[in-house]
C-alpha atoms as a PDB file:
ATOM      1  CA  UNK A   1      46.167-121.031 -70.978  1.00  0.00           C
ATOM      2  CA  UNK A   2      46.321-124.753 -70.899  1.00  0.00           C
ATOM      3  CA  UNK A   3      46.441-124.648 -66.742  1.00  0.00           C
ATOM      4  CA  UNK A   4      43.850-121.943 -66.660  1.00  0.00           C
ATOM      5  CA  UNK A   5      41.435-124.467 -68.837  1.00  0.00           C
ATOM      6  CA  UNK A   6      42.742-128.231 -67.076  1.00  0.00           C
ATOM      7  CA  UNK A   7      41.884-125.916 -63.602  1.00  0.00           C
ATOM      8  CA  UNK A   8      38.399-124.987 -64.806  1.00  0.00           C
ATOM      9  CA  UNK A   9      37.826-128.381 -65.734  1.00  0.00           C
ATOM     10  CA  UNK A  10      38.969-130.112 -62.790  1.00  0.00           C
ATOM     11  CA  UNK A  11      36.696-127.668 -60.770  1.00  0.00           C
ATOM     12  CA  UNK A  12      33.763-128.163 -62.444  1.00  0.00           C
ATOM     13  CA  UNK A  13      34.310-132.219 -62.236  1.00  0.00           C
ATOM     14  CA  UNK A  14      34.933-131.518 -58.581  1.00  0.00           C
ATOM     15  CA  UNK A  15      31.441-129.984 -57.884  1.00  0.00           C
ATOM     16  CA  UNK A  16      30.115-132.651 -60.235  1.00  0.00           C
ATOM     17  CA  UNK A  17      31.054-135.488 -58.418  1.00  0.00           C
ATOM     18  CA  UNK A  18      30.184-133.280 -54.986  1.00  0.00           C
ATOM     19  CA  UNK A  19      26.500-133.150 -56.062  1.00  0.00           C
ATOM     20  CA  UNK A  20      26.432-136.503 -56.890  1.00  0.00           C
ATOM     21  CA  UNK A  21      28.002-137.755 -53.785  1.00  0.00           C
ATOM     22  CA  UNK A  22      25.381-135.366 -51.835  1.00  0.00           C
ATOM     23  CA  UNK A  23      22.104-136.630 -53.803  1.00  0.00           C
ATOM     24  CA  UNK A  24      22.948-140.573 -54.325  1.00  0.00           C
ATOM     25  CA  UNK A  25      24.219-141.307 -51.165  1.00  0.00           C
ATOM     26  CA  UNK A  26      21.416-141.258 -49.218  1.00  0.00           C
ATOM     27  CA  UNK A  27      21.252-143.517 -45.623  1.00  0.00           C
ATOM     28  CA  UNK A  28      18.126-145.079 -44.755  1.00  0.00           C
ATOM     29  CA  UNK A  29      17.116-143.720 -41.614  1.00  0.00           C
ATOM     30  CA  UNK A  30      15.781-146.990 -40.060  1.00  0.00           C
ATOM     31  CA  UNK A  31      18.752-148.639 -40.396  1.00  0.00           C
ATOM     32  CA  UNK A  32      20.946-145.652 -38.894  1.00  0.00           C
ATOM     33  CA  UNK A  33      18.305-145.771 -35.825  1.00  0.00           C
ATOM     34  CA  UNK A  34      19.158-149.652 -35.535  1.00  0.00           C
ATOM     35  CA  UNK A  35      22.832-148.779 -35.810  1.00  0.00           C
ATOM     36  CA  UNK A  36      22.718-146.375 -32.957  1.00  0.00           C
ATOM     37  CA  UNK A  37      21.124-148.908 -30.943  1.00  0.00           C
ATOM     38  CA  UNK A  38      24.586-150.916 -30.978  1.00  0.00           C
ATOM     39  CA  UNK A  39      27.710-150.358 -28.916  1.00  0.00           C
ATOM     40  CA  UNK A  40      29.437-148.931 -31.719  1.00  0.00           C
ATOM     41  CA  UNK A  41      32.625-150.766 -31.278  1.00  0.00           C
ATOM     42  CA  UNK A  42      32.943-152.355 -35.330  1.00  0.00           C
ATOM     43  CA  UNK A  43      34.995-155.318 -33.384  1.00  0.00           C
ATOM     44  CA  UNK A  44      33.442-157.768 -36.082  1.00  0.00           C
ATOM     45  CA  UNK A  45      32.430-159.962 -33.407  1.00  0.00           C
ATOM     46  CA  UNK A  46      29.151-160.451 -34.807  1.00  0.00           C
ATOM     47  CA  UNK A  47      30.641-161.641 -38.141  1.00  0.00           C
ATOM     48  CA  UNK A  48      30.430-158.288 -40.082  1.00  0.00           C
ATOM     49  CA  UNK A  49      32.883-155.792 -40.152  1.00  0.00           C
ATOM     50  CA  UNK A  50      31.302-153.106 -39.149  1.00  0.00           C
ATOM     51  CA  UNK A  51      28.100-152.491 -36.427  1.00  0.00           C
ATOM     52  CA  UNK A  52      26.221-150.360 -39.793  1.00  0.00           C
ATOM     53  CA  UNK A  53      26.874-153.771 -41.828  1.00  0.00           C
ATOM     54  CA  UNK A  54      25.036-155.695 -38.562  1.00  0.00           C
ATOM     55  CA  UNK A  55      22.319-153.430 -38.756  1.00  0.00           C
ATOM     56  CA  UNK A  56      21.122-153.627 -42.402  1.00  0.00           C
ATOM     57  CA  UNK A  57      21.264-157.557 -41.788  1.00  0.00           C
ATOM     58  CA  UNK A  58      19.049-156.888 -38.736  1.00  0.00           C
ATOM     59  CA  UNK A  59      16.930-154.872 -40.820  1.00  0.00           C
ATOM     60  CA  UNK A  60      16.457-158.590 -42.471  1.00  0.00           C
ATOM     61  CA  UNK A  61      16.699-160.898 -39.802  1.00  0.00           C
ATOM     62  CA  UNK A  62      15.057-159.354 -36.667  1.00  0.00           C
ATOM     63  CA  UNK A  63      16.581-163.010 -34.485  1.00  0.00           C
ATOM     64  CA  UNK A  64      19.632-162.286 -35.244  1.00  0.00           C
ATOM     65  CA  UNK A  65      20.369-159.952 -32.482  1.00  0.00           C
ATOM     66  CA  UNK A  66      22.216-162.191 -29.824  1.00  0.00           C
ATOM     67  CA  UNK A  67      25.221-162.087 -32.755  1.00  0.00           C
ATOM     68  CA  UNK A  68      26.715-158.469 -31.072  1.00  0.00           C
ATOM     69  CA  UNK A  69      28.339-160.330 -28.290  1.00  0.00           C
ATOM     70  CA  UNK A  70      29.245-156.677 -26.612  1.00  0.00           C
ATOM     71  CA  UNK A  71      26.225-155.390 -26.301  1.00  0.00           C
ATOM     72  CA  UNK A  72      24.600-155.015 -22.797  1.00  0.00           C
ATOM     73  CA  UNK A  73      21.250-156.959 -22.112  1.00  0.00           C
ATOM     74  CA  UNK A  74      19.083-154.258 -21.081  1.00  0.00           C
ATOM     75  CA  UNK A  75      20.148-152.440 -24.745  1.00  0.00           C
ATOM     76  CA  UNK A  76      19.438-155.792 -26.654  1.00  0.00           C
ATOM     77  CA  UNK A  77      15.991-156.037 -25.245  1.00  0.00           C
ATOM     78  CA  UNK A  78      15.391-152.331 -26.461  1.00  0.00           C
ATOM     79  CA  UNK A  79      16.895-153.375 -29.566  1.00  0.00           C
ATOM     80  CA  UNK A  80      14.807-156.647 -29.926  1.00  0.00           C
ATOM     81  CA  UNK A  81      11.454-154.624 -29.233  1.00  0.00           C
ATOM     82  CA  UNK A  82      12.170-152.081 -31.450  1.00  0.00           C
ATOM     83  CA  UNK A  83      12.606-154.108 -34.385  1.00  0.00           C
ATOM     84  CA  UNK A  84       9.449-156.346 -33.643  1.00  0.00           C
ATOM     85  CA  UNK A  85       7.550-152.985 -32.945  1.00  0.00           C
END
């Protein structure tokens, strides 16, 4: 009875913690856009550790671009217009 009862319980906390996860954890889409813009290589070259870190601080500082040191030219200029556009 008591493992019928501790399983009941641990599904229930399970789906719990499911909805939760699913409703609270929402991404803002402007910075995923940004994000995508990036070479997507999380090298930490740019002084955070990952590229979605680099683009919620270039959500913040639009200069700040020239940091990603792999990222080609021609995809920083389409980065640096989108975030002044």
């Amino acid at each position: 009875m008591g493992i019928l009862i501790f399983g009941l319980l641990s599904l229930f906390f399970g789906i719990c913690i499911m909805l939760l996860n699913y409703f609270l954890n929402k991404e803002d889409p402007y910075i995923k856009k940004i994000e995508n813009m990036l070479p997507g290589f999380n090298c930490g070259a740019c002084g955070f550790p990952s590229c979605y870190e680099m683009a919620k601080n270039l959500e913040k500082n639009k200069d700040d671009v020239n940091k990603c040191k792999p990222i080609k030219k021609e995809n920083s200029d389409i980065l640096i217009k989108f975030l002044k556009g």
